[in-house]
N, C-alpha and C. Protein backbone atom coordinates (compact mmCIF):
# COMPACT_ATOMS: atom_id res chain seq x y z
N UNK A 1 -21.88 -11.85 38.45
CA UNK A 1 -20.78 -12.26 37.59
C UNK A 1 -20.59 -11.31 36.42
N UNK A 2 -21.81 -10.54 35.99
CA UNK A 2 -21.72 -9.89 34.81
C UNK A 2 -20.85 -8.52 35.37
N UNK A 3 -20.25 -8.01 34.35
CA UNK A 3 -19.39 -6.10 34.49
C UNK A 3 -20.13 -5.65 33.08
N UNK A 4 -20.19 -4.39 33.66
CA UNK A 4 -20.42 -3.16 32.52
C UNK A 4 -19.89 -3.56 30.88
N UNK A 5 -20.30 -3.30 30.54
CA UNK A 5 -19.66 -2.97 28.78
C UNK A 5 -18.63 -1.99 28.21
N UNK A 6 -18.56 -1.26 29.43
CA UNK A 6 -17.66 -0.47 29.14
C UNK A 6 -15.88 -0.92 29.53
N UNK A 7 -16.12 -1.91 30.80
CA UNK A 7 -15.08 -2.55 31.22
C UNK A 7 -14.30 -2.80 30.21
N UNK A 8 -12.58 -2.39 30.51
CA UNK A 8 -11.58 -3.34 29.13
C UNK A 8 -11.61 -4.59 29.77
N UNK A 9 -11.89 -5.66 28.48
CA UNK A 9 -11.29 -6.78 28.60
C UNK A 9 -10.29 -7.47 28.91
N UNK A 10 -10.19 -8.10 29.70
CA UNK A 10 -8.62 -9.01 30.34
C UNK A 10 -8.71 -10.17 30.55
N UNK A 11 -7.78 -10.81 31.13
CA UNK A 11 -8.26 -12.09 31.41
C UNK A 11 -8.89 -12.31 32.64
N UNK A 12 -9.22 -13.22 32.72
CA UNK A 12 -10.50 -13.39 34.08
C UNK A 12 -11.88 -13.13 33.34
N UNK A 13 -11.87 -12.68 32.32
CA UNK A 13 -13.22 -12.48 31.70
C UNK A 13 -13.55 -13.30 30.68
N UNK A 14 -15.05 -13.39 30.38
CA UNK A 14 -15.13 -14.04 29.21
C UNK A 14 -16.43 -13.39 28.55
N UNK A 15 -16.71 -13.97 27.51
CA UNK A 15 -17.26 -12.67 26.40
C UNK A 15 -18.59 -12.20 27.01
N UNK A 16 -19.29 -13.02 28.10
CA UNK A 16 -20.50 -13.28 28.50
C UNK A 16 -20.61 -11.49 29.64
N UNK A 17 -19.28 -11.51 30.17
CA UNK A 17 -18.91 -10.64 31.00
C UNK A 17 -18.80 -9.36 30.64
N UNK A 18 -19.10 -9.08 29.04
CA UNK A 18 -18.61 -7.58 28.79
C UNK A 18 -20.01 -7.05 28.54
N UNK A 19 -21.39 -7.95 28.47
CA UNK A 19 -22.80 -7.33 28.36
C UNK A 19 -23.18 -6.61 29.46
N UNK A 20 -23.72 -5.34 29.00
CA UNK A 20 -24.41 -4.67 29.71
C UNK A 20 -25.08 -4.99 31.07
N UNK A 21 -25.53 -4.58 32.05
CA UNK A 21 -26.28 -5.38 33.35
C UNK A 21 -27.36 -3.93 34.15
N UNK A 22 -26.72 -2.68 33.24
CA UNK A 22 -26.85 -2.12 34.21
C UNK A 22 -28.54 -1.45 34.73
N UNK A 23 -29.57 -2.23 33.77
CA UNK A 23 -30.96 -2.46 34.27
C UNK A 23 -31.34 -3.31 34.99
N UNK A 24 -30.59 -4.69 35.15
CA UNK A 24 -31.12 -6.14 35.63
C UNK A 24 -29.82 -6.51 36.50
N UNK A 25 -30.21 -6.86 37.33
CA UNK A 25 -29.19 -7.62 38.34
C UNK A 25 -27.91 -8.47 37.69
N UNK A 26 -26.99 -8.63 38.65
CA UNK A 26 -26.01 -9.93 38.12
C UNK A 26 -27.04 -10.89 38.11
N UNK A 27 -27.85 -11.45 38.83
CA UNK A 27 -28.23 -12.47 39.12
C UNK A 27 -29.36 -13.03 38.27
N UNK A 28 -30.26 -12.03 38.10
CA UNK A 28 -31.30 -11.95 37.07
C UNK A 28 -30.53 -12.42 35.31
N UNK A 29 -29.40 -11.73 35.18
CA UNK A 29 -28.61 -11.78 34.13
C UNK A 29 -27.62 -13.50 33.22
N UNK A 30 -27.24 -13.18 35.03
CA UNK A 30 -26.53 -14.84 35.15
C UNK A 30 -27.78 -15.93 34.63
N UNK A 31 -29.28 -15.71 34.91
CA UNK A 31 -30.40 -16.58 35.06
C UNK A 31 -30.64 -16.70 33.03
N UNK A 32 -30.33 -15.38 32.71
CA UNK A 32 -30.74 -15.31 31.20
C UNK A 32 -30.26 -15.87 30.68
N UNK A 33 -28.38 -15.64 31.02
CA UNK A 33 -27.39 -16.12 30.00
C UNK A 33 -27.28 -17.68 29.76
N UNK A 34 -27.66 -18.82 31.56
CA UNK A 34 -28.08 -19.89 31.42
C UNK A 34 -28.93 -20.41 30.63
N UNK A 35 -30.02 -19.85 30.64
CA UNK A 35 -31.33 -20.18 29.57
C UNK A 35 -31.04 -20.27 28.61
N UNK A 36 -30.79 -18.88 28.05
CA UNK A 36 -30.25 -18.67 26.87
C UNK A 36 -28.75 -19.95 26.17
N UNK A 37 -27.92 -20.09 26.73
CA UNK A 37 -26.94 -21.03 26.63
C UNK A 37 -28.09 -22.79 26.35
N UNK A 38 -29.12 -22.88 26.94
CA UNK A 38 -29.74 -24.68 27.17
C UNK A 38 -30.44 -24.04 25.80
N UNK A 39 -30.85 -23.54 25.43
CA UNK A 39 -32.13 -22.87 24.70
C UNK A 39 -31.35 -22.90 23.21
N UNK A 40 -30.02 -22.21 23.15
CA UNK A 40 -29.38 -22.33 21.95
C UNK A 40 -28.83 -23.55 22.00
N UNK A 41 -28.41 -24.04 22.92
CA UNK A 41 -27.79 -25.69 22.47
C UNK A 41 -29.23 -26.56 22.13
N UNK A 42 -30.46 -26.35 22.05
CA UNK A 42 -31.06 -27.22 21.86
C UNK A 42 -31.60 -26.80 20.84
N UNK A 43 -31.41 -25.46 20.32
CA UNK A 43 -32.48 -25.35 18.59
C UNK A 43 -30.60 -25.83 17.94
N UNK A 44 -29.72 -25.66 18.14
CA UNK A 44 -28.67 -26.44 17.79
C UNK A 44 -28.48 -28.03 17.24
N UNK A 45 -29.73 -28.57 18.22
CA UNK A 45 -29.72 -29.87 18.06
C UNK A 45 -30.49 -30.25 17.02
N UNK A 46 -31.23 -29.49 16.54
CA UNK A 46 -32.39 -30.12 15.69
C UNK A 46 -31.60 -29.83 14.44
N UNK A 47 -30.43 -29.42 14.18
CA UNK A 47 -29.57 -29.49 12.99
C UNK A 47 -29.23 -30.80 13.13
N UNK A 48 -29.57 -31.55 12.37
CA UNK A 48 -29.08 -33.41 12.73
C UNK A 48 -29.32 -34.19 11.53
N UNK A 49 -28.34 -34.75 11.07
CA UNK A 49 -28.11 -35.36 10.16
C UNK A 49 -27.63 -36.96 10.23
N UNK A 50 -28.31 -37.74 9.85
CA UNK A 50 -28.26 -39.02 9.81
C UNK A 50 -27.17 -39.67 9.61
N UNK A 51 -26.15 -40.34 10.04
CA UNK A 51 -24.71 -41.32 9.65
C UNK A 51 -25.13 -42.64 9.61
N UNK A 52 -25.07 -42.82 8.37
CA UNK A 52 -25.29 -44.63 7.98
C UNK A 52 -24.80 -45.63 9.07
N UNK A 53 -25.06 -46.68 9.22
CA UNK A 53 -24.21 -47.37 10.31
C UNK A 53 -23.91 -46.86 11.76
N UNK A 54 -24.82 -45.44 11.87
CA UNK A 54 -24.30 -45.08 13.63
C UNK A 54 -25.54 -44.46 14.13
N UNK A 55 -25.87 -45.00 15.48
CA UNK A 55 -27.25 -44.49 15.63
C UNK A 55 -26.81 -43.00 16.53
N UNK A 56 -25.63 -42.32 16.32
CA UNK A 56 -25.29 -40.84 16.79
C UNK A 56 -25.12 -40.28 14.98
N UNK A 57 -26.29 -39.32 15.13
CA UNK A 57 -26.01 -38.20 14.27
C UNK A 57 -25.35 -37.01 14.16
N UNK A 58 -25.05 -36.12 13.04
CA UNK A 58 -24.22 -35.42 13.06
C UNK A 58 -25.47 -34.00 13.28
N UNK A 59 -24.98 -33.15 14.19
CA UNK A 59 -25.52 -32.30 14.84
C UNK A 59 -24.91 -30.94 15.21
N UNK A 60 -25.59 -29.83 15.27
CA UNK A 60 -25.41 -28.82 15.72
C UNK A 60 -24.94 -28.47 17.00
N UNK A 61 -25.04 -29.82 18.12
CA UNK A 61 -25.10 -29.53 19.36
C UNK A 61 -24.11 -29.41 20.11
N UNK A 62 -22.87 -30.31 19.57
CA UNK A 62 -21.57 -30.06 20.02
C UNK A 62 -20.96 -28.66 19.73
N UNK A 63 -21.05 -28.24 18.75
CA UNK A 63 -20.29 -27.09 18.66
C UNK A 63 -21.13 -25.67 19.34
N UNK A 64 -22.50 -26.19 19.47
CA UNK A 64 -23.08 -24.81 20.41
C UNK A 64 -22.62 -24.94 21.94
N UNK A 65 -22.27 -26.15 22.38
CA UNK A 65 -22.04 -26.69 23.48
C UNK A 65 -20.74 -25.66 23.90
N UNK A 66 -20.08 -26.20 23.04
CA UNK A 66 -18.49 -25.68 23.65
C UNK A 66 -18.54 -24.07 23.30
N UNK A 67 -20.00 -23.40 22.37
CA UNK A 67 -19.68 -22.09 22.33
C UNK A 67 -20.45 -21.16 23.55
N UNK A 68 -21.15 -21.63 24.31
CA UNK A 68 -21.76 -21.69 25.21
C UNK A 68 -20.82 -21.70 26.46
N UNK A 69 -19.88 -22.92 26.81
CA UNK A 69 -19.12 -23.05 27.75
C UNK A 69 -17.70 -21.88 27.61
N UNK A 70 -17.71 -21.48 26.39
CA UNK A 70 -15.88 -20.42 25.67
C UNK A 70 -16.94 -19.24 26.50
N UNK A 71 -18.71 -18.61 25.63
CA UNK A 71 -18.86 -17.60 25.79
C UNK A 71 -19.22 -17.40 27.36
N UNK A 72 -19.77 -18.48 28.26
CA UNK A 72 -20.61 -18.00 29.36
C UNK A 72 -19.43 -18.30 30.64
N UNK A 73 -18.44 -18.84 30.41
CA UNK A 73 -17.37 -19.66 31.38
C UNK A 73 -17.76 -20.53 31.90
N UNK A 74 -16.86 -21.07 33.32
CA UNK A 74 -17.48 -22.48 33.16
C UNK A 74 -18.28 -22.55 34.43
N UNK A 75 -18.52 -22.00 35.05
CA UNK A 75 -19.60 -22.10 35.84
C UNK A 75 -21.61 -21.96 35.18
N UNK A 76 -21.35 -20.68 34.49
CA UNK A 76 -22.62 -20.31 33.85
C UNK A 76 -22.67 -21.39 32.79
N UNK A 77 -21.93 -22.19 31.76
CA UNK A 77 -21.47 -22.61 30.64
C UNK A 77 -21.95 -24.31 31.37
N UNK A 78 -21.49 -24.95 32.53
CA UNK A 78 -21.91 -25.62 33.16
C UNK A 78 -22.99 -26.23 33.48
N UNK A 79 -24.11 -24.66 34.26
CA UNK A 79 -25.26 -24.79 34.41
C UNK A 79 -26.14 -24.91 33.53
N UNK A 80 -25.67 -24.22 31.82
CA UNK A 80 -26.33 -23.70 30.84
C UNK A 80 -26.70 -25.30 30.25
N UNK A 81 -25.69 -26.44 30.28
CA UNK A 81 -25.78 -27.57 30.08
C UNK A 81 -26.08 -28.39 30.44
N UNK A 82 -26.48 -28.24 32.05
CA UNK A 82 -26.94 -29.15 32.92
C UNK A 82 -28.77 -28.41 32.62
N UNK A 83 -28.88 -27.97 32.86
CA UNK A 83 -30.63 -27.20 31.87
C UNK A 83 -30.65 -28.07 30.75
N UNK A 84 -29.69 -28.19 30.00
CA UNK A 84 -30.21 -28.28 28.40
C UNK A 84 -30.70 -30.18 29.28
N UNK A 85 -29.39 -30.96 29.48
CA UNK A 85 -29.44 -31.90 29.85
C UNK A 85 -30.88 -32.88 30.62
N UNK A 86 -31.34 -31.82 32.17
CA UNK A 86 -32.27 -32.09 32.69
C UNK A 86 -33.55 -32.01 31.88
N UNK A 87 -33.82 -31.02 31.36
CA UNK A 87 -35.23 -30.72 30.51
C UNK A 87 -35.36 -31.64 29.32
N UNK A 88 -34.08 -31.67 28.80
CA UNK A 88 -34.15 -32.73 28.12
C UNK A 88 -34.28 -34.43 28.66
N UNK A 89 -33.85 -34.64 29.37
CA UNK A 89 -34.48 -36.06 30.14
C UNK A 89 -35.92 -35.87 30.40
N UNK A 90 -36.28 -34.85 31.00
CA UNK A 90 -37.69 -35.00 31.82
C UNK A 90 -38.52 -34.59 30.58
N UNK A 91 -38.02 -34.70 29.22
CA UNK A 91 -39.23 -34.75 28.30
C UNK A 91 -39.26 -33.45 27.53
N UNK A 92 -38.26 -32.28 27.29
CA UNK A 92 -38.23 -31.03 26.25
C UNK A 92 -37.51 -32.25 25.04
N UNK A 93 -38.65 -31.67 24.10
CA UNK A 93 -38.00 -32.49 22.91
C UNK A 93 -37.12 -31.16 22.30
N UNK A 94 -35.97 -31.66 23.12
CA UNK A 94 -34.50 -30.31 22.24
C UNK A 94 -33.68 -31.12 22.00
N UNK A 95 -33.07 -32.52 22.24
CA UNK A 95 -32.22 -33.50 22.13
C UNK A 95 -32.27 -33.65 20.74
N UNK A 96 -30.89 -34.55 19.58
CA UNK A 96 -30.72 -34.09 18.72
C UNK A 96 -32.27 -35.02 18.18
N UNK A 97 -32.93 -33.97 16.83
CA UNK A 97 -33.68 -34.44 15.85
C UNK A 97 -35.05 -34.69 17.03
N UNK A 98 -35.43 -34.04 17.68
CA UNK A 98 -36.36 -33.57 18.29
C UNK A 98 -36.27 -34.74 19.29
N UNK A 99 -35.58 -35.63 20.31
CA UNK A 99 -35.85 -36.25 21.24
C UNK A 99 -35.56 -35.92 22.34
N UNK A 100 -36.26 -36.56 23.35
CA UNK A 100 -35.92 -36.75 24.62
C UNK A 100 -35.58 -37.88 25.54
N UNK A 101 -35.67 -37.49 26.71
CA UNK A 101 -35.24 -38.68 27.65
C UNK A 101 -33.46 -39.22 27.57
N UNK A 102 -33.57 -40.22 28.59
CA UNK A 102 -31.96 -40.72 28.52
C UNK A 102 -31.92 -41.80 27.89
N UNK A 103 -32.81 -42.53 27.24
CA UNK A 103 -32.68 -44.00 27.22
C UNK A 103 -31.96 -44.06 25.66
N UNK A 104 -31.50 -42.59 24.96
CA UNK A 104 -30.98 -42.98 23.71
C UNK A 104 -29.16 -43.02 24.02
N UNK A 105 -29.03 -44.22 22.76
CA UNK A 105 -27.40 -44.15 23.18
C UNK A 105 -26.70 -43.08 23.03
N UNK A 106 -27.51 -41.87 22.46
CA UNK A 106 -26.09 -40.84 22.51
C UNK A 106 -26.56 -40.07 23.55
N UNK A 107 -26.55 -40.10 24.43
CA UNK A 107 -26.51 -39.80 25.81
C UNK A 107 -25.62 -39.38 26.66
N UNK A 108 -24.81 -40.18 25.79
CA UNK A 108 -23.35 -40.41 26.64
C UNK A 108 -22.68 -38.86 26.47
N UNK A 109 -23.33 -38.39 24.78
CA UNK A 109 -22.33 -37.18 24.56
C UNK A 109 -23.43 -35.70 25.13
N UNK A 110 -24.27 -36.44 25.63
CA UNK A 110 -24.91 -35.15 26.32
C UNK A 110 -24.16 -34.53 27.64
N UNK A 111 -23.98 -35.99 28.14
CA UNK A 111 -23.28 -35.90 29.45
C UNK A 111 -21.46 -35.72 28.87
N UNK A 112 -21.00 -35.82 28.04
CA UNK A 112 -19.34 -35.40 27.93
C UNK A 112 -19.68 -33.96 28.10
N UNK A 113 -20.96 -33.27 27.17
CA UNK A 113 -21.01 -31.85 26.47
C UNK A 113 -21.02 -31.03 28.39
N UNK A 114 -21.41 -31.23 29.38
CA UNK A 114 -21.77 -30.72 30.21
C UNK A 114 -19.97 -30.57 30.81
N UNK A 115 -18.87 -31.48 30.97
CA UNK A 115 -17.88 -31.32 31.23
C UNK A 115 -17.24 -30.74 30.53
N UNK A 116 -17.07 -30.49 28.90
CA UNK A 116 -16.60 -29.68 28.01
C UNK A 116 -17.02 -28.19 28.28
N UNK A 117 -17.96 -27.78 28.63
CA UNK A 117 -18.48 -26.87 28.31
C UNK A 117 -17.48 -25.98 29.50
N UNK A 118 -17.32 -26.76 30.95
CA UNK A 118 -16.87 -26.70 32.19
C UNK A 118 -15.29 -26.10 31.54
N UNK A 119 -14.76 -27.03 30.79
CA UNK A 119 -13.45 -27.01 30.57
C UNK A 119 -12.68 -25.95 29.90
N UNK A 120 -13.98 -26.04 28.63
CA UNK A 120 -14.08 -25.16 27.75
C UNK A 120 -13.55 -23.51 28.65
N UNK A 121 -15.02 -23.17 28.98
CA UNK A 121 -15.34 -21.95 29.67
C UNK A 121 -13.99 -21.61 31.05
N UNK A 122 -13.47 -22.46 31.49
CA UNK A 122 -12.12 -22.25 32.55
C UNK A 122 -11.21 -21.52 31.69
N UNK A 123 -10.73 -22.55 30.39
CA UNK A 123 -9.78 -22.21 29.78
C UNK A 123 -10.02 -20.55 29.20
N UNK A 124 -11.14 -20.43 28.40
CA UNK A 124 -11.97 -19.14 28.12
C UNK A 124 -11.49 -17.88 29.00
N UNK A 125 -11.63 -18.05 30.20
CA UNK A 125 -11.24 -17.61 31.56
C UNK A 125 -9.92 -17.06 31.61
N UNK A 126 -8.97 -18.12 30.87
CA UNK A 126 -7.80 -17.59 30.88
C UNK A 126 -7.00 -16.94 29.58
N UNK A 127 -8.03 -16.64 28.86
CA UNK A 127 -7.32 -16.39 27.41
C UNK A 127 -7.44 -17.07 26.21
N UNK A 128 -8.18 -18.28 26.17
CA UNK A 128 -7.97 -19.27 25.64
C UNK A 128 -8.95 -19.36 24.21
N UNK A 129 -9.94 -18.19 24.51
CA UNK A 129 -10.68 -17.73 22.76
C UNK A 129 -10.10 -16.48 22.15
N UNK A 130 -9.15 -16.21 22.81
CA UNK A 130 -8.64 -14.93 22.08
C UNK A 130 -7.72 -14.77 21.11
N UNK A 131 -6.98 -15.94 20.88
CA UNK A 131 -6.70 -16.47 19.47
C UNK A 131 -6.84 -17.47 18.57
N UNK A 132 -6.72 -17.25 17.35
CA UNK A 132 -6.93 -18.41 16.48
C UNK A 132 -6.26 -19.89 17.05
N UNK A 133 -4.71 -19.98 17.35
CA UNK A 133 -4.26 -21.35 17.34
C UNK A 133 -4.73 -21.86 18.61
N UNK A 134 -4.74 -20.93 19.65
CA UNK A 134 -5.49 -21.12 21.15
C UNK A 134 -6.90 -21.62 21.40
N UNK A 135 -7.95 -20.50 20.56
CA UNK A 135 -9.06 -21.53 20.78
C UNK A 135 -9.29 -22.90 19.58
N UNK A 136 -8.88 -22.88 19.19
CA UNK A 136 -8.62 -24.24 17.87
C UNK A 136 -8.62 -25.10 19.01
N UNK A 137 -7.09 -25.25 19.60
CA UNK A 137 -6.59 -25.95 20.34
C UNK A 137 -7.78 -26.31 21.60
N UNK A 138 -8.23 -25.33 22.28
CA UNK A 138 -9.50 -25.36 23.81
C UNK A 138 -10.71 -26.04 22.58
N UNK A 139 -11.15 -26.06 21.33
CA UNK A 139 -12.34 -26.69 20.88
C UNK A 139 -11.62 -27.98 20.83
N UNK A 140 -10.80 -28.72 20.28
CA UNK A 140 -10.33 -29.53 20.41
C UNK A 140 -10.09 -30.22 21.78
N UNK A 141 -9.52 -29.69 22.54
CA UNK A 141 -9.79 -30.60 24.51
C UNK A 141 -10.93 -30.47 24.34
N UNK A 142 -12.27 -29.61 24.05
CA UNK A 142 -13.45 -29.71 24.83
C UNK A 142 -14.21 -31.15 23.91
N UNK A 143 -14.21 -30.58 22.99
CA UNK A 143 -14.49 -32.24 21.84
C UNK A 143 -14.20 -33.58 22.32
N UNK A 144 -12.79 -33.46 22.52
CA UNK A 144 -12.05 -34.51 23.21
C UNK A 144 -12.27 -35.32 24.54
N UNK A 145 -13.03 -34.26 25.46
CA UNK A 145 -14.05 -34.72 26.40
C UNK A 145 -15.38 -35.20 25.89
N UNK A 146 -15.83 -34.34 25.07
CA UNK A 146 -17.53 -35.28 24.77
C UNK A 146 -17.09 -36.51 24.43
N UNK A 147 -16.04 -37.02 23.23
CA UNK A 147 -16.01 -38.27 23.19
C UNK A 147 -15.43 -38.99 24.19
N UNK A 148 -14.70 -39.01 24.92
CA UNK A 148 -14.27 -39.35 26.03
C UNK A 148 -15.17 -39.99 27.02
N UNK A 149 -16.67 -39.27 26.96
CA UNK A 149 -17.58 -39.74 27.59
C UNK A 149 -18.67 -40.71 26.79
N UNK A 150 -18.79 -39.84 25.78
CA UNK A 150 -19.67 -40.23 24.47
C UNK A 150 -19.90 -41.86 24.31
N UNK A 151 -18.55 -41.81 23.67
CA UNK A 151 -18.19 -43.27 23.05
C UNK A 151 -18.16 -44.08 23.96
N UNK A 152 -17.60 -44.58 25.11
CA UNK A 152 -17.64 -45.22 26.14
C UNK A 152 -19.31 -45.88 26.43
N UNK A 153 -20.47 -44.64 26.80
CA UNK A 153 -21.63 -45.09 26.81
C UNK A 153 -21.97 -45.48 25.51
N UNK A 154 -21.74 -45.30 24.93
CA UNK A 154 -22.38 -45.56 23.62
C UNK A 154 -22.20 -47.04 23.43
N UNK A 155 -20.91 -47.86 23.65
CA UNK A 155 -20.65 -49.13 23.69
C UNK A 155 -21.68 -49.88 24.65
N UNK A 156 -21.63 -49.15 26.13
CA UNK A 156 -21.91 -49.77 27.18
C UNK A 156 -23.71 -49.98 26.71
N UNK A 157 -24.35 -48.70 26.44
CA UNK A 157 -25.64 -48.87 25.75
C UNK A 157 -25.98 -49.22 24.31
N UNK A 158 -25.51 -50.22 23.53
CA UNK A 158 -25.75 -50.72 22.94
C UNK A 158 -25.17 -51.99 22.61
N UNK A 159 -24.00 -52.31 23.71
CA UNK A 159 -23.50 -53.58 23.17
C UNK A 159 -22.29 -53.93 22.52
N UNK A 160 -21.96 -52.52 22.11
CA UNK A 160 -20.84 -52.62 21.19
C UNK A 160 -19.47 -52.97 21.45
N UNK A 161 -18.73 -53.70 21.09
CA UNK A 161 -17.27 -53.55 21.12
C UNK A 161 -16.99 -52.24 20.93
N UNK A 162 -15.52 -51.96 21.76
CA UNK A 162 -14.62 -50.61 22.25
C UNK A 162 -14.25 -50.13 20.25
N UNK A 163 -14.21 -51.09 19.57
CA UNK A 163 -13.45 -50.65 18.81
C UNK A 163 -14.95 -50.47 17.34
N UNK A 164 -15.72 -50.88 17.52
CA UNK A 164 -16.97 -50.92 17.18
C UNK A 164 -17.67 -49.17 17.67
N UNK A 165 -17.52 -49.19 18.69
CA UNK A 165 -18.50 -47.90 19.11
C UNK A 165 -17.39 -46.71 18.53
N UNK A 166 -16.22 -46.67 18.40
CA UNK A 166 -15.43 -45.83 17.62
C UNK A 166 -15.71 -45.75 16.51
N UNK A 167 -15.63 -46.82 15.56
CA UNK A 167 -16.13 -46.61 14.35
C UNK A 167 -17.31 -46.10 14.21
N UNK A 168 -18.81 -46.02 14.91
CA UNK A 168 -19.51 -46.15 14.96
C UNK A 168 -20.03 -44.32 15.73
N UNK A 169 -19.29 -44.03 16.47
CA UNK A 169 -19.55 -42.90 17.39
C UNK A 169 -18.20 -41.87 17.60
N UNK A 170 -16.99 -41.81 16.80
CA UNK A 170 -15.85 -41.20 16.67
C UNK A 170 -15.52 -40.90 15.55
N UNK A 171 -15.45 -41.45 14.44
CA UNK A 171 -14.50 -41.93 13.16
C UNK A 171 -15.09 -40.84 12.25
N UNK A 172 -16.46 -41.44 12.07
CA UNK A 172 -17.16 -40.25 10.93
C UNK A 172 -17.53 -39.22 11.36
N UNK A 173 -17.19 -39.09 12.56
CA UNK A 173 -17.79 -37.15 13.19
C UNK A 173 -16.08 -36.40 13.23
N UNK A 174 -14.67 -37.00 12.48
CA UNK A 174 -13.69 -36.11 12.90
C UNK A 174 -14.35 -34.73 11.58
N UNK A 175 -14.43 -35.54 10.49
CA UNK A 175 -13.72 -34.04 9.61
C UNK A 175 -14.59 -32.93 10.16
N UNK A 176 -16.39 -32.96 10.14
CA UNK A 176 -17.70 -32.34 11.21
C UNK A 176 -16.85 -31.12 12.33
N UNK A 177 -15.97 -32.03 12.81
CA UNK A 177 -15.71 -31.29 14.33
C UNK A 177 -14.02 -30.52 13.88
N UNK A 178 -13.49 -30.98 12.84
CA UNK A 178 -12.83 -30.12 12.14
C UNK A 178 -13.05 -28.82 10.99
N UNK A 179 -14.55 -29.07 10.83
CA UNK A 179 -15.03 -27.72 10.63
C UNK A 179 -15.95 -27.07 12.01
N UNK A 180 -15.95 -27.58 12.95
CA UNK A 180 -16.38 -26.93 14.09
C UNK A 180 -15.63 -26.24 14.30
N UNK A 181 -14.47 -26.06 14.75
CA UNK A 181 -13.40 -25.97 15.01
C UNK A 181 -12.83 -24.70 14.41
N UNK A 182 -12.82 -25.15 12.93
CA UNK A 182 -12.29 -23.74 12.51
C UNK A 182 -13.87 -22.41 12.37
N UNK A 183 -14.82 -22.91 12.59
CA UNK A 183 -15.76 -22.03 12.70
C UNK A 183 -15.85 -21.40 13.82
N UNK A 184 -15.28 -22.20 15.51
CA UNK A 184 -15.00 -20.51 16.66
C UNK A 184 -13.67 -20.23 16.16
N UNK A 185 -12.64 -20.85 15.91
CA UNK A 185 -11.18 -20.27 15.33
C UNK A 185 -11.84 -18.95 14.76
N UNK A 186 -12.29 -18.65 14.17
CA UNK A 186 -13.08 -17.22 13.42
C UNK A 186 -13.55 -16.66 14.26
N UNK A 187 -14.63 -17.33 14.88
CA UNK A 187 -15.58 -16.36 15.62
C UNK A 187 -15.44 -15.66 17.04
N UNK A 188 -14.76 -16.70 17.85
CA UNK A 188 -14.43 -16.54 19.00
C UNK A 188 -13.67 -14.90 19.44
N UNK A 189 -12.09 -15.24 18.61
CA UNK A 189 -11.12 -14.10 18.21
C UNK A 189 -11.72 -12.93 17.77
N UNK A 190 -12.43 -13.13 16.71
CA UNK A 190 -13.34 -11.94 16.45
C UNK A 190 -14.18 -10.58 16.77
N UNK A 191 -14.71 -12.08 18.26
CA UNK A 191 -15.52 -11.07 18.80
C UNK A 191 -14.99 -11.00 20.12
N UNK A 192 -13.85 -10.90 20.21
CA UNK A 192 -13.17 -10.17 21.10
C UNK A 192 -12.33 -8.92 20.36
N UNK A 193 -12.31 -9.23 19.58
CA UNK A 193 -11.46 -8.29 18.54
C UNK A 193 -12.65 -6.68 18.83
N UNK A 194 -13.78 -7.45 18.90
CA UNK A 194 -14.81 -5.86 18.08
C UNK A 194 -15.43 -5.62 19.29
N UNK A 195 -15.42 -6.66 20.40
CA UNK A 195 -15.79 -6.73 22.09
C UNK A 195 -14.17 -4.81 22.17
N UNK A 196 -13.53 -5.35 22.16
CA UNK A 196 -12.09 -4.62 22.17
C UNK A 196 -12.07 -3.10 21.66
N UNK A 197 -13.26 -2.62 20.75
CA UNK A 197 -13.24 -1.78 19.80
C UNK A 197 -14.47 -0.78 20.29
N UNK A 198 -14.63 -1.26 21.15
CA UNK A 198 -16.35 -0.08 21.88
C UNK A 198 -15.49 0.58 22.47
């Protein structure tokens, strides 16, 4: 999956695609960039901050999620999350604020983050971090999937009323994911900008 560094950028590519390969296999490469993708979404997670009234904290992990799925696309971006996901069930304490396993209610947004990342990384594929209002817009659908999944379990595992687990697992994470947001708006563009400039 990986091309040279020297390759110009177009679409069909994504940022993951313009690194070097030419010591290590695609395949060997593809194996890193996965790791690497579960590995940063999970020192991601241990950024976690407590919300009064909601047993989902505010965390690093969503926004490495979807930068993971923009940089690796959505196949590698996919796998990179289904790693973070599995190891984290079977007991890597990388889940947010050092846990593991499935049995916590935010679970739900482990499993949205694995379809975002999917969505994310397609759109990526087509252009979709290469500008400011564009990837704004692709962090926003991919967000829009974690809760989508998020909140839903989150009710179902704990009990909550539909309109309860919103308040509770939606409400106080918008402004959070509105500075997510404008933080790849910057970065994304950027580094295609200087990807553009070798």
């Amino acid at each position: 999956m990986s091309t040279a560094a020297a390759a110009p950028a177009r679409t069909g590519q994504v940022l993951a695609d313009l690194l070097p390969s030419a010591r290590i296999s695609d395949r060997a490469m593809d194996i890193a960039l996965v790791a690497g993708g579960a590995a940063l979404t999970g020192l991601a997670a241990q950024i976690s901050v407590p919300v009064p009234g909601s047993p989902v904290p505010v965390t690093g992990q969503t926004f490495a999620a979807l930068l993971v799925g923009a940089s690796l696309g959505a196949g590698r971006g996919f796998l990179a999350l289904a790693l973070y996901a599995l190891a984290g069930t079977a007991g890597v304490p990388w889940f947010a604020g050092g846990a593991s396993g499935a049995g916590a209610p935010s679970f739900g947004y482990v499993l949205g983050m694995l379809l975002a990342s999917a969505l994310v990384g397609a759109l990526a594929r087509r252009g979709a971090d290469r500008s400011v209002w564009r990837t704004a817009a692709t962090m926003v659908l991919g967000e829009a999937v974690i809760y989508a999944v998020g909140v839903p379990y989150l009710a179902l595992a704990t009990g909550m009323s539909a309109s309860a687990a919103i308040a509770a697992g939606l409400t106080p994470f918008l402004i959070g994911d509105a500075l997510k947001a404008a933080l790849a708006m910057g970065a994304l563009p950027t580094a295609w900008k200087l990807a553009g400039r070798r």
